[in-house]
C-alpha atoms as a PDB file:
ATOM      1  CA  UNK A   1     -20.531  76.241 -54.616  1.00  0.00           C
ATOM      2  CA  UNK A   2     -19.892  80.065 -55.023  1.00  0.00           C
ATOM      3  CA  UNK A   3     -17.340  81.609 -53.474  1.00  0.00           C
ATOM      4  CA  UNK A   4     -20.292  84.228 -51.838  1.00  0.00           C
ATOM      5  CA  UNK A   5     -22.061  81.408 -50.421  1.00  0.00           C
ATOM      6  CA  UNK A   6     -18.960  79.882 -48.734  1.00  0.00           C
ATOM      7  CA  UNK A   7     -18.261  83.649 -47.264  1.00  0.00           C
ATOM      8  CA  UNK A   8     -22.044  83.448 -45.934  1.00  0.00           C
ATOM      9  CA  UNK A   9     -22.552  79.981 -44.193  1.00  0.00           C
ATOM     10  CA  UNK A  10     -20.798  81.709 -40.804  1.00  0.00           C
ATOM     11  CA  UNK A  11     -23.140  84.331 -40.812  1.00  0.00           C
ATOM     12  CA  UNK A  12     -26.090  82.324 -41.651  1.00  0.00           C
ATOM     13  CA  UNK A  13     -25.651  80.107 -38.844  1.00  0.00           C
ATOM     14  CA  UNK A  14     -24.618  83.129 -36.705  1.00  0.00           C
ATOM     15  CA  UNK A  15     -27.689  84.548 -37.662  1.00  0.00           C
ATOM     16  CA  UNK A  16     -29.924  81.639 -37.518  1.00  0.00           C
ATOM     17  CA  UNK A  17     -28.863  81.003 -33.877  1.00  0.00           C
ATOM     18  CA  UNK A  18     -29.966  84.272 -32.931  1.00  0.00           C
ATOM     19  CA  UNK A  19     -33.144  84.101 -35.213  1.00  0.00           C
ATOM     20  CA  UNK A  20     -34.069  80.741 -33.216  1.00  0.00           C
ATOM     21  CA  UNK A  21     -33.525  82.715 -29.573  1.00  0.00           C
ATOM     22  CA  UNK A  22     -35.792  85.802 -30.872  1.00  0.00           C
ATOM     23  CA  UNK A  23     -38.400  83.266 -32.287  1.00  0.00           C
ATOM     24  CA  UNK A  24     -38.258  81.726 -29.172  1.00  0.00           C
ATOM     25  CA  UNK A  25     -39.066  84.658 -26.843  1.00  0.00           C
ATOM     26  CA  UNK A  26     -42.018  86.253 -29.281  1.00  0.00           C
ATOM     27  CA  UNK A  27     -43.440  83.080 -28.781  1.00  0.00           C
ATOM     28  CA  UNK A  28     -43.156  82.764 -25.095  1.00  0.00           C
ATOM     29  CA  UNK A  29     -44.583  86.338 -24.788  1.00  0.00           C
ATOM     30  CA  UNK A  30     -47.517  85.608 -26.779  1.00  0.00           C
ATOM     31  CA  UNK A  31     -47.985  82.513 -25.020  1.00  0.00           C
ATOM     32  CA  UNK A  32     -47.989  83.883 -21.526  1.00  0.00           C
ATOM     33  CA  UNK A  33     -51.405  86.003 -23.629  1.00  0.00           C
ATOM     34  CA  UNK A  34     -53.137  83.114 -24.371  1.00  0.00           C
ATOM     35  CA  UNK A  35     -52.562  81.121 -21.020  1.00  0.00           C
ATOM     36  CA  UNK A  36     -51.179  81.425 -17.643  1.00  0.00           C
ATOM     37  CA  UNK A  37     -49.692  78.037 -18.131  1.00  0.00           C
ATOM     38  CA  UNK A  38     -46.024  77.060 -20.195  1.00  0.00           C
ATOM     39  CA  UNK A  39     -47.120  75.916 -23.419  1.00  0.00           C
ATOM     40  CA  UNK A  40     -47.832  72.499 -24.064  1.00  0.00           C
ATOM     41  CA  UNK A  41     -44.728  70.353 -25.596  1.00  0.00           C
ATOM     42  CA  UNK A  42     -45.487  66.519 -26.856  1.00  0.00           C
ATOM     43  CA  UNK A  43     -43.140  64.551 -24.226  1.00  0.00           C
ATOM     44  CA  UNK A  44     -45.754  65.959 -21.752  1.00  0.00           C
ATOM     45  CA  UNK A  45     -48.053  62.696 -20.802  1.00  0.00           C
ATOM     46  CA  UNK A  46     -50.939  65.059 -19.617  1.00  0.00           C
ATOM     47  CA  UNK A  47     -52.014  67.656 -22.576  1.00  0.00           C
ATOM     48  CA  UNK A  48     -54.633  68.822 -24.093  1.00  0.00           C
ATOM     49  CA  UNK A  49     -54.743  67.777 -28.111  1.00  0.00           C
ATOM     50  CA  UNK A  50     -55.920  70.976 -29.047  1.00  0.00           C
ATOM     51  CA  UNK A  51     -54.015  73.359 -26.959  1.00  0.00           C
ATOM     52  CA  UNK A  52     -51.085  71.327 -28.151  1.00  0.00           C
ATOM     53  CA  UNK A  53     -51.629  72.066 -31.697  1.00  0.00           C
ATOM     54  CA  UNK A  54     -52.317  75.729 -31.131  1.00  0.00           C
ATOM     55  CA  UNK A  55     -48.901  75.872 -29.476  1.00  0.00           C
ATOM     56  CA  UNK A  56     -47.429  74.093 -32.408  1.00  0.00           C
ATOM     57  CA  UNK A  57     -48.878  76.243 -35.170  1.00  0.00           C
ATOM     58  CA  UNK A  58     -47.856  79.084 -33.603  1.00  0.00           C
ATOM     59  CA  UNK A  59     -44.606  77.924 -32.370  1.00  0.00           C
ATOM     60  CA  UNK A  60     -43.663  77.240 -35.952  1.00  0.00           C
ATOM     61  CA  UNK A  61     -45.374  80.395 -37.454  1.00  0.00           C
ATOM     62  CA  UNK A  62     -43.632  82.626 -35.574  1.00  0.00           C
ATOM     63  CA  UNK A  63     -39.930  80.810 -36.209  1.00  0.00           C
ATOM     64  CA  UNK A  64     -40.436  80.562 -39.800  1.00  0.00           C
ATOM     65  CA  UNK A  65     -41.213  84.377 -39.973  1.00  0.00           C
ATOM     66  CA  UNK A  66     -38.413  85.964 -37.779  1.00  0.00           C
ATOM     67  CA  UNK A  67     -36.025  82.783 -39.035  1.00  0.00           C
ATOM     68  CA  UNK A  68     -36.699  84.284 -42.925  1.00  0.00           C
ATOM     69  CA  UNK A  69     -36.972  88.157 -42.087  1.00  0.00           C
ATOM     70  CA  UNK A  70     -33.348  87.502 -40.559  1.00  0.00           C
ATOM     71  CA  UNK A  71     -32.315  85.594 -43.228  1.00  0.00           C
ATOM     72  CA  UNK A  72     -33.160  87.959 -45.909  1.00  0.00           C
ATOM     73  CA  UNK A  73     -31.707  90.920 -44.072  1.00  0.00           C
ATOM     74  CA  UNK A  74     -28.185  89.175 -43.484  1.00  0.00           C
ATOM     75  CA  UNK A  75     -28.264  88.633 -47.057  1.00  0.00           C
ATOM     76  CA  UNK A  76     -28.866  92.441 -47.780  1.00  0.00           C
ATOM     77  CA  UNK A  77     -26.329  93.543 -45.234  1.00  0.00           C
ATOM     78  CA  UNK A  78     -23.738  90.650 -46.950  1.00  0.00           C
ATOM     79  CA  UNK A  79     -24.519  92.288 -50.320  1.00  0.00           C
ATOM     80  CA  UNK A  80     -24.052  95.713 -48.720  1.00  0.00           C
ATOM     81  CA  UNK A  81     -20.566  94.465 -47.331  1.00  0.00           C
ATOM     82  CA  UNK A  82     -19.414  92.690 -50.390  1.00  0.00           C
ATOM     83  CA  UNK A  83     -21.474  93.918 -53.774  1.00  0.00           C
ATOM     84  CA  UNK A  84     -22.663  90.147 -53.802  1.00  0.00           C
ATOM     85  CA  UNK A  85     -25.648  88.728 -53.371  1.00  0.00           C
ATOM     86  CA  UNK A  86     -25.017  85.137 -51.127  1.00  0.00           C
ATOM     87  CA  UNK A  87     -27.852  82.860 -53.180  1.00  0.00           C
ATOM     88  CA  UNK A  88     -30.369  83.431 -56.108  1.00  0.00           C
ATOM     89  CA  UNK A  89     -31.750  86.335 -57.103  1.00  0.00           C
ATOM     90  CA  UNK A  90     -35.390  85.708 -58.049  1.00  0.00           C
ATOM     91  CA  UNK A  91     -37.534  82.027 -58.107  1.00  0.00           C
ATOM     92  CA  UNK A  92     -36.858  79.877 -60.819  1.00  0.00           C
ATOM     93  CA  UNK A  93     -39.917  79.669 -62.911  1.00  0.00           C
ATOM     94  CA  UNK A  94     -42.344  76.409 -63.273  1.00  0.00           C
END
C-alpha cells in the first residue's frame, strides 16, 4: 500500500461519513416530493412492493452519486495538498 493512500483513508472515511449524511437528506427532501408519507424501509410489515422499490432505487441512486462526487473531490483537494494523487489514475484496460 502507498504511502498516499495510507495519508488518505482518514479523510476518506471523514468524507464518506459526511457524504452518507448529505445523501441522506437529498433523499429525504425528494421523498417528502413524491409522498407525504416517510419512505418505505423493508422491516416495515405493512408496505407497498412497489413504493418500496422506488424508495430503494432512489435511495441508492442518490448515495452512490453524492458518495462518488465527494470522493473524487477529496481526492483532488488531497492532490492539491500533497502533489499526489491517493489511487489510480485512469481504468485499467480489458
Amino acid at each position: 500500500m502507498s504511502v498516499e493512500k495510507v495519508i488518505f483513508t482518514p479523510v476518506s472515511v471523514i468524507s464518506g461519513l459526511l457524504a452518507g449524511l448529505v445523501a441522506t437528506q437529498i433523499f429525504e427532501r425528494l421523498w417528502s416530493l413524491i409522498d407525504d408519507q416517510e419512505p418505505p424501509d423493508p422491516k416495515h410489515r405493512d408496505i407497498d412492493w412497489a413504493k418500496l422499490a422506488v424508495a430503494m432505487l432512489l435511495q441508492g441512486a442518490i448515495f452512490r452519486l453524492v458518495r462518488a462526487a465527494v470522493d473524487h473531490g477529496a481526492r483532488r483537494g488531497f492532490q492539491r495538498w500533497t502533489g499526489a494523487w491517493p489511487g489510480e489514475k485512469r481504468p485499467e484496460s480489458a
